[in-house]
C-alpha atoms as a PDB file:
ATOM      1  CA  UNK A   1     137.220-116.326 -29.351  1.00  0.00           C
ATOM      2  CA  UNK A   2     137.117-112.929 -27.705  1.00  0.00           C
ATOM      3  CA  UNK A   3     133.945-111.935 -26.266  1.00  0.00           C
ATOM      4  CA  UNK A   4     133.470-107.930 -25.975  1.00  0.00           C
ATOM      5  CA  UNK A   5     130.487-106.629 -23.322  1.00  0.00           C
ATOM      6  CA  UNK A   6     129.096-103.829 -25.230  1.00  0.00           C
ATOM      7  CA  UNK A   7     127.895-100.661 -22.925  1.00  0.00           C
ATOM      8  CA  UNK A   8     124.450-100.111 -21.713  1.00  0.00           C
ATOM      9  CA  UNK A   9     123.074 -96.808 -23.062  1.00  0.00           C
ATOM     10  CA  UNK A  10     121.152 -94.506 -20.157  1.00  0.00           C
ATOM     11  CA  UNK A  11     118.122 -94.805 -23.212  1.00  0.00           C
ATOM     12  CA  UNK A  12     118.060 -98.781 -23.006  1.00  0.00           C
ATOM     13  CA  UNK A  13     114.954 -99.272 -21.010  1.00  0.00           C
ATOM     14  CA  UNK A  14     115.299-103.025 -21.545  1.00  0.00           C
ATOM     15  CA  UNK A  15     118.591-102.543 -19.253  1.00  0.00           C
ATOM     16  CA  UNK A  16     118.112-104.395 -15.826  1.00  0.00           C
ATOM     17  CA  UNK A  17     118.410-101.812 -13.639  1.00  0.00           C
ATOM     18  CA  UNK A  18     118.362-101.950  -9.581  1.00  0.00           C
ATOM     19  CA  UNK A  19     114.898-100.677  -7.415  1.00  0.00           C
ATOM     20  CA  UNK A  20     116.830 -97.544  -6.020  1.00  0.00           C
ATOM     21  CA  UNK A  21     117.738 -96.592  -9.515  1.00  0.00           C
ATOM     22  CA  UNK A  22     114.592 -96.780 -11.057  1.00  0.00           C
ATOM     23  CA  UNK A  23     112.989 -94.342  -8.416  1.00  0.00           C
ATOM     24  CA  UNK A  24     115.649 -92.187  -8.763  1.00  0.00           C
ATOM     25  CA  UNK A  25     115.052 -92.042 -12.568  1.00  0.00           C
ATOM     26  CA  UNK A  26     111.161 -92.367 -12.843  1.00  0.00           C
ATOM     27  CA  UNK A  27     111.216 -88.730 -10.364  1.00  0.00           C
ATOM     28  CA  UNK A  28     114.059 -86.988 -12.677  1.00  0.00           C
ATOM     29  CA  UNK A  29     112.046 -88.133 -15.370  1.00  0.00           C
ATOM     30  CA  UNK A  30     108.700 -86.432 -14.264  1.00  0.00           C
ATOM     31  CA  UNK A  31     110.504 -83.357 -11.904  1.00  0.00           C
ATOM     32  CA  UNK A  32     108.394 -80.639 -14.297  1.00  0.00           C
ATOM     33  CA  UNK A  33     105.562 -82.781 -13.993  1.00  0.00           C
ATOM     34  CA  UNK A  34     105.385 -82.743 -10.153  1.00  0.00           C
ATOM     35  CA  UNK A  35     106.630 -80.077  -9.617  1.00  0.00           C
ATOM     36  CA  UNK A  36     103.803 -77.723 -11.189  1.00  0.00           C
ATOM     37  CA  UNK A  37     101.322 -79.991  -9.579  1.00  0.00           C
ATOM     38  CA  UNK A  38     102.858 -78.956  -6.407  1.00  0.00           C
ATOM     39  CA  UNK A  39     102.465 -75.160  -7.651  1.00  0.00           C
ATOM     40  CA  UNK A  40      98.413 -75.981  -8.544  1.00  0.00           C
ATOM     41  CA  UNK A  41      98.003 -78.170  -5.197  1.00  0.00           C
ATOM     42  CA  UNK A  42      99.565 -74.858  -3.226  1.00  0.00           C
ATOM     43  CA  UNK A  43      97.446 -72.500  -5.724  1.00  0.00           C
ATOM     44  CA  UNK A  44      94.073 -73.869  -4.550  1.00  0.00           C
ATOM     45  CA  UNK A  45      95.014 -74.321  -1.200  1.00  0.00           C
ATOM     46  CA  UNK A  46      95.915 -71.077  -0.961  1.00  0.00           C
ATOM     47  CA  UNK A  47      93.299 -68.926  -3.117  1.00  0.00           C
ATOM     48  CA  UNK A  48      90.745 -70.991  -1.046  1.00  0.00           C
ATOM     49  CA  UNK A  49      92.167 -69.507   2.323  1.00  0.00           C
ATOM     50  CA  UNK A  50      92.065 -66.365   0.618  1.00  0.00           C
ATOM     51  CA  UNK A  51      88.653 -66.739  -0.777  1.00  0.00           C
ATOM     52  CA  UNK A  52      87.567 -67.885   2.985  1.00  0.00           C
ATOM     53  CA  UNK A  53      88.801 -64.438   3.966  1.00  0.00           C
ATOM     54  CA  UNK A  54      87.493 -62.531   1.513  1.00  0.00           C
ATOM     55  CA  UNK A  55      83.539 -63.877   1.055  1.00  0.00           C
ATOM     56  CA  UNK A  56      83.780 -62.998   4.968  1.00  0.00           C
ATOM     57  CA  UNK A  57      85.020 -59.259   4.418  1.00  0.00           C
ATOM     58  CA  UNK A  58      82.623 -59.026   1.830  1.00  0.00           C
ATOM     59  CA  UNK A  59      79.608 -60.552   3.723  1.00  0.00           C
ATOM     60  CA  UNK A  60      81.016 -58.002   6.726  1.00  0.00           C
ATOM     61  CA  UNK A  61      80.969 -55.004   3.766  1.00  0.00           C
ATOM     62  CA  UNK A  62      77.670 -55.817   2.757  1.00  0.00           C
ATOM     63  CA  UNK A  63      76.114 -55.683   6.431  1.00  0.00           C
ATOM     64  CA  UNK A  64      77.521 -52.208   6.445  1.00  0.00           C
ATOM     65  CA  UNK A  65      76.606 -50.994   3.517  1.00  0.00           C
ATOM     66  CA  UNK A  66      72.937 -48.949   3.501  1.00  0.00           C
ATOM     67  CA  UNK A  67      71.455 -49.537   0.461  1.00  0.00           C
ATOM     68  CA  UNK A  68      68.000 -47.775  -0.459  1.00  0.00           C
ATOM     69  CA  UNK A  69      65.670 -50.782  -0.778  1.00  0.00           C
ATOM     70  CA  UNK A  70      66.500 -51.120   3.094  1.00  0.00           C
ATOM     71  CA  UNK A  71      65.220 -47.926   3.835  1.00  0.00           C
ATOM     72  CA  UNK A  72      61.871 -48.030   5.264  1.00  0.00           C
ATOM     73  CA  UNK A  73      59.758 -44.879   5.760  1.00  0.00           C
ATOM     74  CA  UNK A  74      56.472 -44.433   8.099  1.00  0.00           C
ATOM     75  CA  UNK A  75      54.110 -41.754   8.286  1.00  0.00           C
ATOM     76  CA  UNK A  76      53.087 -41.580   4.546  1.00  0.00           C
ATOM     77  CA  UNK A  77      49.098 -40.432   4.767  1.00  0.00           C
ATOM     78  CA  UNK A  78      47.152 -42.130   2.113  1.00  0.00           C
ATOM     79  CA  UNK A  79      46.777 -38.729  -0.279  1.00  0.00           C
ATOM     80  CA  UNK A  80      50.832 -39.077  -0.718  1.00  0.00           C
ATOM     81  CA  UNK A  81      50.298 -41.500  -3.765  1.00  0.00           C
ATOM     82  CA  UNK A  82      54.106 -41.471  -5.509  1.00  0.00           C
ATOM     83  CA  UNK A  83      56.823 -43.025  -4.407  1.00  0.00           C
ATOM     84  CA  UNK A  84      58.342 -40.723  -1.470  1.00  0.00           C
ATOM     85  CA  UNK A  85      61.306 -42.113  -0.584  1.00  0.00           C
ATOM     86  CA  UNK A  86      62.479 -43.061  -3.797  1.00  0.00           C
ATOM     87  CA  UNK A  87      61.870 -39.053  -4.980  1.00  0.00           C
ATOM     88  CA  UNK A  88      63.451 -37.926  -2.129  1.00  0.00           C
ATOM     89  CA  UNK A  89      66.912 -40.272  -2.056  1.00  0.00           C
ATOM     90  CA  UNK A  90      66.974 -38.950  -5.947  1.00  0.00           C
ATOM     91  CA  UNK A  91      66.660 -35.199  -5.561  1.00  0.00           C
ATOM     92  CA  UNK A  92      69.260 -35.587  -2.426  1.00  0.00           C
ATOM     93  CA  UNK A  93      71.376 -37.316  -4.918  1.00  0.00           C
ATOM     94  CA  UNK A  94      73.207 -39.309  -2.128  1.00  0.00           C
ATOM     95  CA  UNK A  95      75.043 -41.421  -3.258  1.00  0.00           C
ATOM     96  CA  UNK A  96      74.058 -45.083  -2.373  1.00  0.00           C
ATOM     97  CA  UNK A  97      75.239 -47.050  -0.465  1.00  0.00           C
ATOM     98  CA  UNK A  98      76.152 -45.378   2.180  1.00  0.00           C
ATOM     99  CA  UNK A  99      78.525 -46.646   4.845  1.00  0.00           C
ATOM    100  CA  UNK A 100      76.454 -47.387   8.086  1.00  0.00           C
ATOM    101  CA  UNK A 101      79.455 -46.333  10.375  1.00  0.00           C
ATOM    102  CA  UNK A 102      79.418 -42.922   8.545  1.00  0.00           C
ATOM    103  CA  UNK A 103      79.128 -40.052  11.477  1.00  0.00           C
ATOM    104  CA  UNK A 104      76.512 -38.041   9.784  1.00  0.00           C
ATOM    105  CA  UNK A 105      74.749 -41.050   8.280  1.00  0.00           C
ATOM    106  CA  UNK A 106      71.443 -40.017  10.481  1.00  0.00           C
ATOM    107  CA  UNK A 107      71.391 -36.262   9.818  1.00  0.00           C
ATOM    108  CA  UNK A 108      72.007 -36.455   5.634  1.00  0.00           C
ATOM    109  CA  UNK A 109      69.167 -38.648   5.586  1.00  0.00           C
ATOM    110  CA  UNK A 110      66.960 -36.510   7.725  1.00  0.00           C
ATOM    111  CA  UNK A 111      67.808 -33.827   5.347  1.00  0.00           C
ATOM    112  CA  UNK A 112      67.172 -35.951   2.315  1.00  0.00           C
ATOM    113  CA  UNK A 113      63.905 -36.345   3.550  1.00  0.00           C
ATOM    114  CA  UNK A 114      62.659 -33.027   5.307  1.00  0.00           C
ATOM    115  CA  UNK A 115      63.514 -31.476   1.755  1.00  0.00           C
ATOM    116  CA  UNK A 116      60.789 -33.209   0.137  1.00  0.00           C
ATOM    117  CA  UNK A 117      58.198 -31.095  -0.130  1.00  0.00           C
ATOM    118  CA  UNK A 118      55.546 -33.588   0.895  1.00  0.00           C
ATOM    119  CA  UNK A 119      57.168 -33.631   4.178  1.00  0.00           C
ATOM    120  CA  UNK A 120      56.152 -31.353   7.008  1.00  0.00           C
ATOM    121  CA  UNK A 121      59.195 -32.589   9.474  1.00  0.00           C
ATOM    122  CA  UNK A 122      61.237 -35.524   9.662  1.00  0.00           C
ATOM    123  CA  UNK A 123      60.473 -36.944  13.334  1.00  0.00           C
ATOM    124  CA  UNK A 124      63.365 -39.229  13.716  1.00  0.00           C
ATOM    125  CA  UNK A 125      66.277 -41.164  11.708  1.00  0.00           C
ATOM    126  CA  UNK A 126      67.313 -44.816  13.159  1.00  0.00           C
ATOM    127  CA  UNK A 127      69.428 -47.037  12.096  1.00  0.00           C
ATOM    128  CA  UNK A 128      70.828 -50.431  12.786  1.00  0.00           C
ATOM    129  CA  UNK A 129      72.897 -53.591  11.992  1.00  0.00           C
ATOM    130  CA  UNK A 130      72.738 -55.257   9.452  1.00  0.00           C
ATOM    131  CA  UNK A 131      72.396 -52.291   7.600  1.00  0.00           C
ATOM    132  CA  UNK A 132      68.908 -50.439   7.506  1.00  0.00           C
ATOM    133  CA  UNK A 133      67.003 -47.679   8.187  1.00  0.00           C
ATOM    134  CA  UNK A 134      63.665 -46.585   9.205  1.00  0.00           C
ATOM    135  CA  UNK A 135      62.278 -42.525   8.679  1.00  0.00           C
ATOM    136  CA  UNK A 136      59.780 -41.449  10.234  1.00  0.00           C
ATOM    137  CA  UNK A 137      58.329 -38.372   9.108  1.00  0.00           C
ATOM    138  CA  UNK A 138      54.947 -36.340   9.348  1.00  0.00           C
ATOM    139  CA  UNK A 139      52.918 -35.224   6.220  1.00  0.00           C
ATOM    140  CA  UNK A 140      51.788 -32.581   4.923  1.00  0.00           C
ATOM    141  CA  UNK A 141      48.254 -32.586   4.673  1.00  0.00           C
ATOM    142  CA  UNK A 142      46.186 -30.913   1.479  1.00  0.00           C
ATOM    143  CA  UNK A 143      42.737 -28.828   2.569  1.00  0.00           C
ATOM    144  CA  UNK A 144      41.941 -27.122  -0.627  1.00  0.00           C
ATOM    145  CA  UNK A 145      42.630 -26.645  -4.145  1.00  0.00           C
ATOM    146  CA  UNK A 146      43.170 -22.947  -5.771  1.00  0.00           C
ATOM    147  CA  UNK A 147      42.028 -22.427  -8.502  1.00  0.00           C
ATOM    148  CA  UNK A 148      44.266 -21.030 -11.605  1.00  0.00           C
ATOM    149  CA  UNK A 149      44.735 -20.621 -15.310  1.00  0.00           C
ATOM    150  CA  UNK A 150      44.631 -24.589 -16.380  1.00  0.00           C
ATOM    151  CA  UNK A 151      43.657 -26.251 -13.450  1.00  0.00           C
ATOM    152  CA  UNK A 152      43.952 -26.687  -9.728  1.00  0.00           C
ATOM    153  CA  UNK A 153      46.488 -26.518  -7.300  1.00  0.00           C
ATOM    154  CA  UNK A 154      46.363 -27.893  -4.271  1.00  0.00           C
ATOM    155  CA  UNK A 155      47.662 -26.814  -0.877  1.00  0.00           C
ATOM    156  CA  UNK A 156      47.981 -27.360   2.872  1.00  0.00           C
ATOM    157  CA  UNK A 157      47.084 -24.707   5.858  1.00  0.00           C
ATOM    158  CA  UNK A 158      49.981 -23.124   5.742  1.00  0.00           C
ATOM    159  CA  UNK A 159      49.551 -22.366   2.159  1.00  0.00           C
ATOM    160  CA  UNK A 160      52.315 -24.347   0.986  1.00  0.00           C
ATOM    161  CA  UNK A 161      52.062 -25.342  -2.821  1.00  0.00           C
ATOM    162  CA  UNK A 162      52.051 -29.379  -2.791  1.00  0.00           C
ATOM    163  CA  UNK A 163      52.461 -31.880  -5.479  1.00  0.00           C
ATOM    164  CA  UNK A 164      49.737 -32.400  -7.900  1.00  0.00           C
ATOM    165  CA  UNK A 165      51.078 -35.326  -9.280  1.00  0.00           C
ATOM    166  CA  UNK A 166      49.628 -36.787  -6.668  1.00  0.00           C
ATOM    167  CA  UNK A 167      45.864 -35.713  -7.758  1.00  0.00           C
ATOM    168  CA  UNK A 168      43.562 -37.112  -9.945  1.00  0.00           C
ATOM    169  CA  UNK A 169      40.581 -35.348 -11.150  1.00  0.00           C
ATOM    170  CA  UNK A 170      38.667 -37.714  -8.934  1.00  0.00           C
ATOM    171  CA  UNK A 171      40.763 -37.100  -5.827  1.00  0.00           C
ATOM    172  CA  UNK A 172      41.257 -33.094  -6.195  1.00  0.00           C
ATOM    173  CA  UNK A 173      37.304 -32.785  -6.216  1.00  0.00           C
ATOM    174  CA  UNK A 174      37.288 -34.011  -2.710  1.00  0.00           C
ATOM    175  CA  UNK A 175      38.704 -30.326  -1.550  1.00  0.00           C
ATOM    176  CA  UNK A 176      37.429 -27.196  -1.367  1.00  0.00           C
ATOM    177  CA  UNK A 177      38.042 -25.068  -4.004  1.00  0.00           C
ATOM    178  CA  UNK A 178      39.297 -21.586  -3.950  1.00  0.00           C
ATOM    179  CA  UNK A 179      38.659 -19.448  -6.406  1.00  0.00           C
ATOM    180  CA  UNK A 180      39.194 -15.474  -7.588  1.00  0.00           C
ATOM    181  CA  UNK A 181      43.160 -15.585  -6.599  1.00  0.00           C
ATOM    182  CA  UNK A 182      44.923 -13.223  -8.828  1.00  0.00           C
ATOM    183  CA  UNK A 183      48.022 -14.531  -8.595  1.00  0.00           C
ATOM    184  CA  UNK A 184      50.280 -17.641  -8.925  1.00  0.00           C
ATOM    185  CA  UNK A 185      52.697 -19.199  -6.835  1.00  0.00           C
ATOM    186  CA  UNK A 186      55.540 -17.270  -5.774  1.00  0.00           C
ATOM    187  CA  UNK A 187      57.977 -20.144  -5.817  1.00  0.00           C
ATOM    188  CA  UNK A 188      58.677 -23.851  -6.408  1.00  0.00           C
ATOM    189  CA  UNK A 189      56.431 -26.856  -4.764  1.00  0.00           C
ATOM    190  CA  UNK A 190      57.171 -26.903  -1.409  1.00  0.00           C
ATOM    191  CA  UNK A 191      56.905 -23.161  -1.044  1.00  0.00           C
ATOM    192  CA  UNK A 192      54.207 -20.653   0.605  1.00  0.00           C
ATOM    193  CA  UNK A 193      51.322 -19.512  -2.175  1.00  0.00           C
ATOM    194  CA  UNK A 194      52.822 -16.401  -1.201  1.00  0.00           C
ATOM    195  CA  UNK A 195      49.224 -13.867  -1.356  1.00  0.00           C
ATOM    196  CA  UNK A 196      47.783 -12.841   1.562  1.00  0.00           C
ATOM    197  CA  UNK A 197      44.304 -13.760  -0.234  1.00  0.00           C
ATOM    198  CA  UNK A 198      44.919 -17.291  -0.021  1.00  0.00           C
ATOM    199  CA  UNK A 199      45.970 -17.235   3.337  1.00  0.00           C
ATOM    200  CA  UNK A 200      42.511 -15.675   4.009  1.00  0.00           C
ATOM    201  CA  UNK A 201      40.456 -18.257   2.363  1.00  0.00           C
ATOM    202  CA  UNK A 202      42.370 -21.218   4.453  1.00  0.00           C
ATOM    203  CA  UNK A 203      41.270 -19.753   7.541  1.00  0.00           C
ATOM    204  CA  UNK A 204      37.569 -18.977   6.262  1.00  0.00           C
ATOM    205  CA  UNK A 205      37.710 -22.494   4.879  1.00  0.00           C
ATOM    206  CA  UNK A 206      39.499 -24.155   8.656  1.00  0.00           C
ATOM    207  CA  UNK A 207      36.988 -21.843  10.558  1.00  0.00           C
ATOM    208  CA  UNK A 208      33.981 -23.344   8.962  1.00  0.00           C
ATOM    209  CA  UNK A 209      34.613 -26.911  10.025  1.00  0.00           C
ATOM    210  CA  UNK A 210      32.640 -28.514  10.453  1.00  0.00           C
ATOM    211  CA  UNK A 211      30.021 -26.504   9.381  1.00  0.00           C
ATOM    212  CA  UNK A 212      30.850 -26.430   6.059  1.00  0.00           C
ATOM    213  CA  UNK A 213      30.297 -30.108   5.495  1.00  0.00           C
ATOM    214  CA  UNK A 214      26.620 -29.865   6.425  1.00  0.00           C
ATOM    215  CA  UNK A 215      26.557 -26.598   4.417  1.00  0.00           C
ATOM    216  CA  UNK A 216      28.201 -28.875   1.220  1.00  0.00           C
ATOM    217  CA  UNK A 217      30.766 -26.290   1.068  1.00  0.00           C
ATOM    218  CA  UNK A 218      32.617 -26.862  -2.502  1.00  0.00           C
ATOM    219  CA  UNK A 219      33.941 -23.466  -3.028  1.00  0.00           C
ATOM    220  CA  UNK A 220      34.943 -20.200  -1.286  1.00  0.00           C
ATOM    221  CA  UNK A 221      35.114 -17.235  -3.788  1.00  0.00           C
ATOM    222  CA  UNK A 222      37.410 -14.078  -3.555  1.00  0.00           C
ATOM    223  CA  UNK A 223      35.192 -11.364  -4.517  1.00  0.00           C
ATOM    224  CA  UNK A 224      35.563  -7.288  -4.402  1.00  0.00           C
ATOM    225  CA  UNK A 225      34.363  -5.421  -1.136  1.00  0.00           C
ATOM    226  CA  UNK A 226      31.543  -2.761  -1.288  1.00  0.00           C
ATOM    227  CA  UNK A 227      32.806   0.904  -1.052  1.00  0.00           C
ATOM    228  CA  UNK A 228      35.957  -0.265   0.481  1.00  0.00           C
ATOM    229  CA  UNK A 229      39.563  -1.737  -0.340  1.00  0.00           C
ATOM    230  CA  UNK A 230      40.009  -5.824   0.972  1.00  0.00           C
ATOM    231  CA  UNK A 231      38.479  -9.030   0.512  1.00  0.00           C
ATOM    232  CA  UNK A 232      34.974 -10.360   0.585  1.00  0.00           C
ATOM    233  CA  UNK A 233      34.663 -14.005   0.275  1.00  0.00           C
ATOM    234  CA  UNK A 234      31.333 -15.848  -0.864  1.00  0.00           C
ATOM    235  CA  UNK A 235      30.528 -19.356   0.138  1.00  0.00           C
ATOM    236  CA  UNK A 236      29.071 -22.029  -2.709  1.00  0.00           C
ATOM    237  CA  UNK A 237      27.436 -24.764  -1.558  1.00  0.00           C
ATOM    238  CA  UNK A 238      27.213 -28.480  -3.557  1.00  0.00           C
ATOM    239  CA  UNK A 239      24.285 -27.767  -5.119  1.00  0.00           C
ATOM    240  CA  UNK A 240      24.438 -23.981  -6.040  1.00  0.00           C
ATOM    241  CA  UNK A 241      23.468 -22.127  -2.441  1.00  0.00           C
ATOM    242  CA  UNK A 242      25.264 -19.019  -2.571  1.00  0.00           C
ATOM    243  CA  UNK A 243      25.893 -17.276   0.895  1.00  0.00           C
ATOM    244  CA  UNK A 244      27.692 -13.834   1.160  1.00  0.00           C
ATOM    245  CA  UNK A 245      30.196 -14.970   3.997  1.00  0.00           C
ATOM    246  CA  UNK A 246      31.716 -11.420   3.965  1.00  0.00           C
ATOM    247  CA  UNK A 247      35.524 -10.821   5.702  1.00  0.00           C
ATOM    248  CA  UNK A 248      37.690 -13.952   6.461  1.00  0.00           C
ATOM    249  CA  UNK A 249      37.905 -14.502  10.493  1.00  0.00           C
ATOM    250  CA  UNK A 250      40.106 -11.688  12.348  1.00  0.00           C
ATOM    251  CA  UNK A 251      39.487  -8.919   8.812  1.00  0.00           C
ATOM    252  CA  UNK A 252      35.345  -7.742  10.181  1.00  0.00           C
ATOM    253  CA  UNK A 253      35.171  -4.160   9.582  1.00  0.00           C
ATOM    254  CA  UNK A 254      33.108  -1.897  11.489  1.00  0.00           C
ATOM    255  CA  UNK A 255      29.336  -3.113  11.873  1.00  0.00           C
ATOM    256  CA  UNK A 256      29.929  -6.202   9.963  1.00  0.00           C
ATOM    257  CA  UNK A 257      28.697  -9.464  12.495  1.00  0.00           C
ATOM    258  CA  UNK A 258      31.393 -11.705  14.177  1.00  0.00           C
ATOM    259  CA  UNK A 259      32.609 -15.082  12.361  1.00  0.00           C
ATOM    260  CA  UNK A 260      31.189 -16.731  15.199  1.00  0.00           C
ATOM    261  CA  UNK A 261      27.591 -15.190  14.670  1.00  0.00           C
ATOM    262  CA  UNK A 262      28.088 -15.765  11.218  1.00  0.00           C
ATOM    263  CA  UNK A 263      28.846 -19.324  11.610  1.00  0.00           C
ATOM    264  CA  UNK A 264      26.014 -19.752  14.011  1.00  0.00           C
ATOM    265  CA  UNK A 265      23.755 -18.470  11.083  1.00  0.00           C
ATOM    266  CA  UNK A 266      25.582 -20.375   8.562  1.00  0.00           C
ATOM    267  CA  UNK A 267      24.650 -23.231  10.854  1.00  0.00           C
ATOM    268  CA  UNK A 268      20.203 -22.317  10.705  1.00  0.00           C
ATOM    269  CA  UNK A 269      20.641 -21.535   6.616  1.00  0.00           C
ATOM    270  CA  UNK A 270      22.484 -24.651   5.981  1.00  0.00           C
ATOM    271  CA  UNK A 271      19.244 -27.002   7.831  1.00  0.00           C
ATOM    272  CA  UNK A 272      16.186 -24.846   5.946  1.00  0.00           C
ATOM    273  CA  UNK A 273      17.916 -25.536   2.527  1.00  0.00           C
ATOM    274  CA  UNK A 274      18.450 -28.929   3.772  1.00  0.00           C
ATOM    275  CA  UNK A 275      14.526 -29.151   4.498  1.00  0.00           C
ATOM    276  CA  UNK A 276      13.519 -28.032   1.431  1.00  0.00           C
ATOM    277  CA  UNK A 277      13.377 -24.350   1.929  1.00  0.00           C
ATOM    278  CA  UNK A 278      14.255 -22.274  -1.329  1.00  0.00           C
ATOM    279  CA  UNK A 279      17.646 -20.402   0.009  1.00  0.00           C
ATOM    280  CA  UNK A 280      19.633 -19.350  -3.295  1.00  0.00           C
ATOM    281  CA  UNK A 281      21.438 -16.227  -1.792  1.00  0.00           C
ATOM    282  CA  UNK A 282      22.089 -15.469   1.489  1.00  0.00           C
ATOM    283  CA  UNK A 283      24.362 -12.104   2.903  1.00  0.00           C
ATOM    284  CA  UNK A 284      26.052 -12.522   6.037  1.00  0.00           C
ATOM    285  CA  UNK A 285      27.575  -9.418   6.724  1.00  0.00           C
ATOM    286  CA  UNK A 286      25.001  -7.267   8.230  1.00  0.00           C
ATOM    287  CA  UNK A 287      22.679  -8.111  11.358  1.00  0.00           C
ATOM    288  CA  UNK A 288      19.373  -9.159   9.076  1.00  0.00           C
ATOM    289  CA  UNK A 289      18.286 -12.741   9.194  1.00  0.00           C
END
């Protein structure tokens, strides 16, 4: 009898087949399977090294960057009661954030900030690393309110027209108030009242001090000259004394008393009302006590 060996198939697993072999075959068998685990083992070694580089350019970026909320300003009085700075990065419309290497970093946001009309000058700009800022400015600061058609505006020695959003009722009756001003603001806040009128009643009102807080000054009133062309102003007191104050400091015309004499007497009227003398009207402008 014949015996015939039949051949062993490559799919006959049961096949006995030597150690190197079956190394050989178990890789060929999983090549696709190792070899994309070899493409994800290199994928997150590598987008790790990249990421490593990356969170430290963007940590670096962010250090460099200026941002607004890292801008500090000083030398905001207590009357300024909006938000400045925000108000001023806005209407600057700079466009945050701003690279802290930038050459003229310093100077836009000095002139972000001295166009604010709040702000009298911007004193100095400094910066540093990581990036912020600190602006320090000097204030305007309001010393009466004029009166016009709807309400009161307020402004500062130089006449400039301030904010009023910055008012309340409550707060604007702290200043004294000028009334019998013809005209209205030539220009935007921020700008001179722009009537020499106004101008006129600042000084009265800066020459007075202190005297007008023992007088109770609450108003200085524009009113009409007698038998001659400029300004007479009359001085109301907090609870109705009327004095004839007569031209604003540097305007006396011919006869009429010096502001300093008229100050002095300002002065002796000011203590007999306060000790219960009856003054209701007092004129200033000629030499009579």
């Amino acid at each position: 009898m014949r015996l015939v060996r039949q051949p062993v198939s490559d799919r006959d697993t049961s096949s006995p087949v030597g150690p190197s072999g079956s190394i050989v075959s178990l890789v060929w068998r999983w090549r696709s399977v190792l070899g994309a685990g070899v493409i994800v083992a290199a994928a997150i070694g590598g987008g790790r090294l990249l990421w490593e580089q990356q969170s430290k350019r963007v940590a670096r970026d962010a250090d460099s960057l200026l941002t607004a909320e890292r801008i500090t300003v000083d030398g905001v009085p207590r009357w300024v009661t909006t938000d400045l700075k925000w108000q001023a990065l806005r209407s600057a419309s700079l466009d945050m954030p701003l690279p802290l290497d930038a050459p003229d970093l310093e100077r836009r946001l000095a002139r972000a900030f001295d166009m604010h009309p709040w702000v009298k000058h911007v004193d100095r700009v400094e910066t540093s690393h990581p990036a912020s800022a600190v602006v320090t400015v000097t204030c305007r600061e309001p010393v009466a309110m004029v009166r016009v058609e709807g309400g009161l505006l307020p402004i500062d020695r130089e006449t400039i027209l301030l904010p009023s959003d910055d008012f309340t009722a409550e707060s604007a009756s702290q200043y004294i108030v000028i009334d019998g001003v013809l005209t209205s603001p030539r220009g935007p806040v921020g700008s001179p009242w722009g009537d020499i009128a106004v101008q006129e009643a600042v000084s009265l009102i800066e020459t007075l001090s202190p005297e007008a807080e023992k007088f109770g000054l609450v108003e200085c009133r524009c009113v009409p000259r007698d038998s001659e062309e400029g300004t007479w102003w009359e001085l109301v007191g907090r609870d109705g004394f009327v004095v004839l104050f007569g031209s604003a400091p540097g305007k006396a015309v011919s006869g009429e008393p010096s502001s300093a004499e008229k100050i002095i007497r300002l002065g002796e009227l000011a203590n007999r009302h306060a000790s219960g003398d009856v003054v209701e009207y007092a004129d200033l402008t000629n030499s009579q006590r």
